[in-house]
C-alpha atoms as a PDB file:
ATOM      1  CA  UNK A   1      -1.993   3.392  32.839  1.00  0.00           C
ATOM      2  CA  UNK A   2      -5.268   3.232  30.999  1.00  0.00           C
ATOM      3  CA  UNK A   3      -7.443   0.241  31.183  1.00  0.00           C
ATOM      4  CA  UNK A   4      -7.614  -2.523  28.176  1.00  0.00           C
ATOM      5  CA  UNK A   5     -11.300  -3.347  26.769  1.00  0.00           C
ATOM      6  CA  UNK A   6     -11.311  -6.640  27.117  1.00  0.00           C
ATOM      7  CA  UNK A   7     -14.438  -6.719  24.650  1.00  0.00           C
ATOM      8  CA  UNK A   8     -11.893  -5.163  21.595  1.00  0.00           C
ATOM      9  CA  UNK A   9     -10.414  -7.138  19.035  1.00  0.00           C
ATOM     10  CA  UNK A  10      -7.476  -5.573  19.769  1.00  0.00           C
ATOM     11  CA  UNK A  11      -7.366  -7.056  23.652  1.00  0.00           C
ATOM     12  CA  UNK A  12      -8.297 -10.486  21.913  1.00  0.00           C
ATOM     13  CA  UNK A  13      -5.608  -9.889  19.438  1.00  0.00           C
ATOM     14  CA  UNK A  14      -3.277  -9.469  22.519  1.00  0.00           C
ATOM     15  CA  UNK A  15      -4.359 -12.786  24.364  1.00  0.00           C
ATOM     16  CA  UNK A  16      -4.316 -14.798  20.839  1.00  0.00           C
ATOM     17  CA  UNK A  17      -0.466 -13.647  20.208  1.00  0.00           C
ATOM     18  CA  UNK A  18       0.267 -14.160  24.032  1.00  0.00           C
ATOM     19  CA  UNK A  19      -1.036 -17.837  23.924  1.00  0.00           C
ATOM     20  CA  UNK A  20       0.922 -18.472  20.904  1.00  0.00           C
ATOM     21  CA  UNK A  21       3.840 -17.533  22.490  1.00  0.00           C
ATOM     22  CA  UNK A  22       3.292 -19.474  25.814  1.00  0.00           C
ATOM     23  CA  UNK A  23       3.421 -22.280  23.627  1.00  0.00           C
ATOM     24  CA  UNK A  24       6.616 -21.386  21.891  1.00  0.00           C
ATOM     25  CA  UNK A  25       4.928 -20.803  18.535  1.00  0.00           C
ATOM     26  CA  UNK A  26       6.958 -19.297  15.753  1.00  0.00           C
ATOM     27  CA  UNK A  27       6.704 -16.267  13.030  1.00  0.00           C
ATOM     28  CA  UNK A  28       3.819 -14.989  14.139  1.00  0.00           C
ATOM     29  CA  UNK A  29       1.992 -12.375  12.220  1.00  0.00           C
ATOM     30  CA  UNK A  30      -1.059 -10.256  12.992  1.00  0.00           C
ATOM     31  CA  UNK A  31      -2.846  -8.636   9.675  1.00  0.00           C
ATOM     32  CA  UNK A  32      -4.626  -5.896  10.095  1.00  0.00           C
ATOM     33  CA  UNK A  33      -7.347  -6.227   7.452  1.00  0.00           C
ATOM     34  CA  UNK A  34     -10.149  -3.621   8.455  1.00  0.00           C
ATOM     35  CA  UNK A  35      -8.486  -1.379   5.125  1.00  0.00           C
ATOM     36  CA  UNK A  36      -8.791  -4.287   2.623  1.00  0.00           C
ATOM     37  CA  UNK A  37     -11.793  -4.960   0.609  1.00  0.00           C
ATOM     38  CA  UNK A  38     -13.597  -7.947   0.827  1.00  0.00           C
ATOM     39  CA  UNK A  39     -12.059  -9.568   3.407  1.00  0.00           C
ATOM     40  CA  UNK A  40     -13.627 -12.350   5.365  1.00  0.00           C
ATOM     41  CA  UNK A  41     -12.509 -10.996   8.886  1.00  0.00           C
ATOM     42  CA  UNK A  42     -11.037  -7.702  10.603  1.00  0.00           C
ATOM     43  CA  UNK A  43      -7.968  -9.442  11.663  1.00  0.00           C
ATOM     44  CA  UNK A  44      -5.463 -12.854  10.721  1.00  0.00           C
ATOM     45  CA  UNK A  45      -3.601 -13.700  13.126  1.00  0.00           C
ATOM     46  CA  UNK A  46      -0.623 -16.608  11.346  1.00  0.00           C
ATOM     47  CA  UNK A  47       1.915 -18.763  13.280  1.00  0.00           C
ATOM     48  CA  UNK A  48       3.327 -22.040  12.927  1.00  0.00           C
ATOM     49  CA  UNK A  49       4.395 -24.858  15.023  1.00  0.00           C
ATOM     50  CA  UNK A  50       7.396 -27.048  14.412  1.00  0.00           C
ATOM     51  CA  UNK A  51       5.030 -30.365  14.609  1.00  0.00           C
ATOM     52  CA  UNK A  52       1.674 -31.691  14.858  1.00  0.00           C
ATOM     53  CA  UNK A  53       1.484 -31.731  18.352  1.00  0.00           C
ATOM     54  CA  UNK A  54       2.689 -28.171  18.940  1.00  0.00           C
ATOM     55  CA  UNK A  55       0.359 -26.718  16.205  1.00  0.00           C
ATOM     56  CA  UNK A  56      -1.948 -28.553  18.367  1.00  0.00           C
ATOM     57  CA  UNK A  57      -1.093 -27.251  21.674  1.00  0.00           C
ATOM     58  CA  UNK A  58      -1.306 -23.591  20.051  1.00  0.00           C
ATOM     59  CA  UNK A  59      -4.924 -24.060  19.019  1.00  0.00           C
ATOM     60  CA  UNK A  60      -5.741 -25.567  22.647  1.00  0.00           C
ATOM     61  CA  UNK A  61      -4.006 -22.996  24.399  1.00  0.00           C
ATOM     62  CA  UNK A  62      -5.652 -20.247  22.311  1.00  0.00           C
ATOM     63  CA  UNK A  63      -9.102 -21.590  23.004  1.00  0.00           C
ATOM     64  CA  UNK A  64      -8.658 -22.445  26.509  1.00  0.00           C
ATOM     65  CA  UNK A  65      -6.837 -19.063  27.083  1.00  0.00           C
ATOM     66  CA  UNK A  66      -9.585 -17.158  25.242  1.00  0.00           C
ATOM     67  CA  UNK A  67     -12.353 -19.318  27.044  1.00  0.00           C
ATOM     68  CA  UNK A  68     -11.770 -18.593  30.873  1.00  0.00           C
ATOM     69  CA  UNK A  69      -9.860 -15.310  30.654  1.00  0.00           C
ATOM     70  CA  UNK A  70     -12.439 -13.151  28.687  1.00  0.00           C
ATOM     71  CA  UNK A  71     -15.414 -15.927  28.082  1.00  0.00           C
ATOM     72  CA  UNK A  72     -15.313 -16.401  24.116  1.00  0.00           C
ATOM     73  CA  UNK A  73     -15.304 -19.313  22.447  1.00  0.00           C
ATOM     74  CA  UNK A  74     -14.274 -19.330  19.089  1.00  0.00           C
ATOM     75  CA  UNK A  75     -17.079 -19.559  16.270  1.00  0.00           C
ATOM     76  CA  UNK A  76     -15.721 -22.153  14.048  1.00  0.00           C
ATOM     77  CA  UNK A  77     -12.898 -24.929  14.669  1.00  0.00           C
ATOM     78  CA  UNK A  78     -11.227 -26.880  12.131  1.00  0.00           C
ATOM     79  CA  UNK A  79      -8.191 -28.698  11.155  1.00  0.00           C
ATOM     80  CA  UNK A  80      -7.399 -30.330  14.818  1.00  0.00           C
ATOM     81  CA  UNK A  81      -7.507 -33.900  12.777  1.00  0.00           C
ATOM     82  CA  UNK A  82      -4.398 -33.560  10.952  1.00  0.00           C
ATOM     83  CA  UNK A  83      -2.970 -30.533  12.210  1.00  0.00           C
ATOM     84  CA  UNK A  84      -1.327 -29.392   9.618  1.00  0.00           C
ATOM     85  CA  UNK A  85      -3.335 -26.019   9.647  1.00  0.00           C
ATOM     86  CA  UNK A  86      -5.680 -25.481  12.490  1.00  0.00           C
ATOM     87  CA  UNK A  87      -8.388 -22.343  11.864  1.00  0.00           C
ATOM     88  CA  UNK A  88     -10.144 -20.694  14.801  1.00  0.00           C
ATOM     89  CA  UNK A  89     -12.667 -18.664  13.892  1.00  0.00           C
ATOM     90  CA  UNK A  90     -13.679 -15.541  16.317  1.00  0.00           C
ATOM     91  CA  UNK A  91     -15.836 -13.464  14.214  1.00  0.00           C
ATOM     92  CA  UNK A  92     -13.599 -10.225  13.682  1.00  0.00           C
ATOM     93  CA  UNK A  93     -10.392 -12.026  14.309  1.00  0.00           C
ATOM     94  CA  UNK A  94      -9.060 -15.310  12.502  1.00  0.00           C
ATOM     95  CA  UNK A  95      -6.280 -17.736  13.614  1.00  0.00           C
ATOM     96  CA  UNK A  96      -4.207 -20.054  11.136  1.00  0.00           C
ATOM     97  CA  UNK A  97      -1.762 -22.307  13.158  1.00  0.00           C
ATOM     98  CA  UNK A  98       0.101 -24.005  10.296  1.00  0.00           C
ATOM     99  CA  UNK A  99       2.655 -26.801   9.928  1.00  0.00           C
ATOM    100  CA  UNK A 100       5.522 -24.724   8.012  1.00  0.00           C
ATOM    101  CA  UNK A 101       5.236 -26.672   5.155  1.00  0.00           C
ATOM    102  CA  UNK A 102       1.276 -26.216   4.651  1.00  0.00           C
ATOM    103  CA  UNK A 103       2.439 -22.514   5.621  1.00  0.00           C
ATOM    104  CA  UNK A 104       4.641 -22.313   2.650  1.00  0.00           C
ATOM    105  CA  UNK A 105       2.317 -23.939   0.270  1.00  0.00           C
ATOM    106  CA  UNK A 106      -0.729 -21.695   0.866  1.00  0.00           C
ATOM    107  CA  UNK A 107       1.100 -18.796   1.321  1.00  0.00           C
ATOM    108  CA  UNK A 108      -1.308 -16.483   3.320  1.00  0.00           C
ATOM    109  CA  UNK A 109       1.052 -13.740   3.741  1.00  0.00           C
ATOM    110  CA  UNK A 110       1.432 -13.092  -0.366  1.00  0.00           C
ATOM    111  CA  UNK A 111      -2.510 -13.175  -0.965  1.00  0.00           C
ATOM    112  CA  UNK A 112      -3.283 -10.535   2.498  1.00  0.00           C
ATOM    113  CA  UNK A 113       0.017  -8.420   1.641  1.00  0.00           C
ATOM    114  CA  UNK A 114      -1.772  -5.028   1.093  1.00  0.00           C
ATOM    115  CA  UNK A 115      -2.563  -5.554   5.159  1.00  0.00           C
ATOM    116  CA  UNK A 116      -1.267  -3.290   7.609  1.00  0.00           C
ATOM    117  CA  UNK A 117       1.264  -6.531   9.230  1.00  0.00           C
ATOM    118  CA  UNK A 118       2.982  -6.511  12.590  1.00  0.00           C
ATOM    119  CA  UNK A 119       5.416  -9.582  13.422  1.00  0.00           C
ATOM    120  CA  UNK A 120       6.159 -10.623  17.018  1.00  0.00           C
ATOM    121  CA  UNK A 121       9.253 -11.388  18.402  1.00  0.00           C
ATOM    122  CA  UNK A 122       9.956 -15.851  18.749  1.00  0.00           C
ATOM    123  CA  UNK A 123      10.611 -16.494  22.642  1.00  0.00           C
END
């Protein structure tokens, strides 16, 4: 079995989608962006929670999860006010937790299509 780098995006990428999905967030969607021009990160990862509070308790358990397991916090925070769309900002790697309305309206996943996309299973 050969060893994970915890210092890769990749194992980040892992930990991000695995903390989503401790908190029962839904549609989630890495984008693999590193083939795209002009693109303000390496990788999106997109989910949504079915209220405030859960988009919420996504970004917290993201940043807590991120925080004592491989010691990164993330580089910019925003959106915990209103939760409606909650951006944490890790340098190569990007997280949008969205209320599925604000989801819908900005429509992420149209504008980053030409991204090389991989959707994980709802638990």
């Amino acid at each position: 079995m050969a060893i994970k780098d915890v210092n890769s995006p990749e194992y980040l990428n892992d930990l991000v989608v695995d903390a989503i999905q401790d908190i029962k967030g839904q549609n989630i969607l890495k984008f693999d962006l590193r083939e795209v021009d002009d693109t303000p990160a390496d990788f999106f990862v997109i989910c949504e929670g079915e209220s405030s509070t859960q988009v919420k308790a996504i970004a917290n358990n993201i940043s807590r999860r991120l925080k004592t397991e491989i010691g990164v916090r993330p580089n910019h925070l925003e959106g915990m006010a209103t939760a409606q769309w909650v951006l944490l900002d890790y340098f190569h790697t990007v997280v949008h937790v969205f209320y599925p309305e604000t989801r819908k309206f900005y429509e992420l996943e149209d504008l980053w299509s030409d991204a090389k996309i991989t959707e994980y299973q709802n638990l």
